[in-house]
Protein backbone atom coordinates (compact mmCIF):
# COMPACT_ATOMS: atom_id res chain seq x y z
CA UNK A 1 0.00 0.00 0.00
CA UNK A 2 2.09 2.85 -1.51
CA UNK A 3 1.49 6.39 0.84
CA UNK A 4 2.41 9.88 -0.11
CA UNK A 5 5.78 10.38 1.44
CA UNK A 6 7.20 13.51 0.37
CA UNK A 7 5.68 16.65 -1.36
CA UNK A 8 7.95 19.12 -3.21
CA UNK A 9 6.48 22.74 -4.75
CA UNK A 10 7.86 24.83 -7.25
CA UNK A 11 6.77 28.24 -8.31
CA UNK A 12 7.49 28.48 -11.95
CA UNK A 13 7.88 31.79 -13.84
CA UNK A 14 8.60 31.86 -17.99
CA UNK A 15 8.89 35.10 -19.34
CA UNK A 16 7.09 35.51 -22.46
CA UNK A 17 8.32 37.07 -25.71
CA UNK A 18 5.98 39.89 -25.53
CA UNK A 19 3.37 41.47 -23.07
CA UNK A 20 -0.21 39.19 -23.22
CA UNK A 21 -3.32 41.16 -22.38
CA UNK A 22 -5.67 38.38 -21.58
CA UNK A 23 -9.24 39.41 -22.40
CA UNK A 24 -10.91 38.05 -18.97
CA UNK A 25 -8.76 40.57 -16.89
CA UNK A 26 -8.67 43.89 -18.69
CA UNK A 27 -6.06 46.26 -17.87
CA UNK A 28 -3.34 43.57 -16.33
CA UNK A 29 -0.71 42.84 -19.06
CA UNK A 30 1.12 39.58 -18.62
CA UNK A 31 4.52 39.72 -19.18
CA UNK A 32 5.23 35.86 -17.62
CA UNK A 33 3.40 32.62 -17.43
CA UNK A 34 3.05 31.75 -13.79
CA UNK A 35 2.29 28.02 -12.06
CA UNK A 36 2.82 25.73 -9.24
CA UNK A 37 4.42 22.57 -9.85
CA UNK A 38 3.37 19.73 -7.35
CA UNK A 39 5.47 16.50 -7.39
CA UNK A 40 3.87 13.71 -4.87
CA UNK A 41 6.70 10.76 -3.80
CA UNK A 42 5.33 7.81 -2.37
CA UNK A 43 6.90 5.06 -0.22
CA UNK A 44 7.24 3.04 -3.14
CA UNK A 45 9.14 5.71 -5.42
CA UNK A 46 6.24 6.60 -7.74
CA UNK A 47 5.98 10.33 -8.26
CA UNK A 48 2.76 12.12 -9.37
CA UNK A 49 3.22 15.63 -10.62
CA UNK A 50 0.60 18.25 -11.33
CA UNK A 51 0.65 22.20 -11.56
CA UNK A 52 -2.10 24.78 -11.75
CA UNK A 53 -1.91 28.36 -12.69
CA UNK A 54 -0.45 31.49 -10.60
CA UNK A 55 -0.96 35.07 -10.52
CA UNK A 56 2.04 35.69 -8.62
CA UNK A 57 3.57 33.74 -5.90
CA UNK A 58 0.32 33.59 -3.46
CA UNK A 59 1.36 29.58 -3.48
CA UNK A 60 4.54 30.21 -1.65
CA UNK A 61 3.51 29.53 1.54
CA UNK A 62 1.36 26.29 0.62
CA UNK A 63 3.68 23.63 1.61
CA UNK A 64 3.41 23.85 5.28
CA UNK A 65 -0.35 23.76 5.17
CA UNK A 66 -0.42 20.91 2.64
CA UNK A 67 2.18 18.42 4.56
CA UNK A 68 -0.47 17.58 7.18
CA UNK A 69 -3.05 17.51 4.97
CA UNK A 70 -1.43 15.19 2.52
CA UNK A 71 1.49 13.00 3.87
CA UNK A 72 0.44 9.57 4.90
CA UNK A 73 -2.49 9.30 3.12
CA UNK A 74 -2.79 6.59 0.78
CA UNK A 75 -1.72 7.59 -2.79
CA UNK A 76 -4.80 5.58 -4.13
CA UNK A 77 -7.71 7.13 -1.85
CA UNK A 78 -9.03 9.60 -4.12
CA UNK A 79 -12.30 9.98 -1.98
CA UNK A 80 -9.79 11.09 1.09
CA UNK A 81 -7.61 13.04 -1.12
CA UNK A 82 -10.58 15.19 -2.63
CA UNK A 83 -12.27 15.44 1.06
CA UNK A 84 -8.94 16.89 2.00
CA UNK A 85 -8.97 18.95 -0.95
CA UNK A 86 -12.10 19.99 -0.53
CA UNK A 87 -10.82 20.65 4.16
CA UNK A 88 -8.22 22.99 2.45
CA UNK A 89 -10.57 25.31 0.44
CA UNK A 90 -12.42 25.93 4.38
CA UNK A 91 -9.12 27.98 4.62
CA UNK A 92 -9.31 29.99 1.61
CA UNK A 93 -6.96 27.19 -0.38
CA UNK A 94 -8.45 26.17 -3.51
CA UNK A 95 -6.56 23.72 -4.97
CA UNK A 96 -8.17 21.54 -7.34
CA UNK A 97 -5.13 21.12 -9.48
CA UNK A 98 -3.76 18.78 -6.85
CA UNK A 99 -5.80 15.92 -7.01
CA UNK A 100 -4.12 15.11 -10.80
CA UNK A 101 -0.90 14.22 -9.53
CA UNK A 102 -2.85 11.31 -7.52
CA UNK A 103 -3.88 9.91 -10.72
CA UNK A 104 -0.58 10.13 -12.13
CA UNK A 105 0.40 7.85 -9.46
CA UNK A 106 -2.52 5.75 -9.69
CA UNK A 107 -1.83 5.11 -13.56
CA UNK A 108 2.42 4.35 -12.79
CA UNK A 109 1.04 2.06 -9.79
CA UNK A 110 -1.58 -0.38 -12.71
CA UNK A 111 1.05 0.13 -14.49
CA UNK A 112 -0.92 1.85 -17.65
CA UNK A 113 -1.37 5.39 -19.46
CA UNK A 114 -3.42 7.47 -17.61
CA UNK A 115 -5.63 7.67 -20.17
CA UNK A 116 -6.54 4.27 -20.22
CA UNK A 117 -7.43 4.37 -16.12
CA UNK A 118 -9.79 7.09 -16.63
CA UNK A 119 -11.64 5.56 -19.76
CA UNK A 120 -11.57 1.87 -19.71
């Protein structure tokens, strides 16, 4: 029974080639691409990685709220993992982008494309 053991974040900036002025937020050009990268280690040295968009670095702080949420739980438990999820967002934390990297474990632990675990 593989378990979450470790849980690394990385803010990610690119610069882009030229300013973006996204029609959904008038007025707030966007001179980088922002995200958080999660990577999820288990016990059994499967990694799950995920990443969801940033605005700035309002993620930095994340990790120390999402260690006790997140590390022991059993990387297969979805129900668990999106009842955590959805314990996190009670503190302002909405995360969805999370729960992906638990099916990327999932489909390394059967052993098949993830594709194929989600439609079979």
């Amino acid at each position: 029974m593989s378990r979450i053991e470790r849980i690394e974040l990385y803010h990610v900036s690119v610069p882009l080639p030229a300013p973006f002025y996204p029609s959904w937020i008038p007025g707030y050009p966007q001179r980088e691409n922002r995200l958080t990268l999660i990577r999820l280690l288990t016990s059994d040295g499967i990694e799950g990685i995920s990443a969801g968009p940033a605005f700035s670095r309002e993620r930095e702080g994340i990790g120390s709220v999402l260690g006790p949420y997140l590390l022991g739980i059993r990387s297969n438990d979805l129900e668990t993992v999106r009842q955590r999820l959805r314990e996190l967002s009670y503190l302002g934390l909405r995360n969805p982008w999370i729960e992906p990297a638990f099916w990327d474990i999932l489909a390394k632990e059967k052993g098949l494309p993830l594709y194929r675990v989600l439609n079979p």
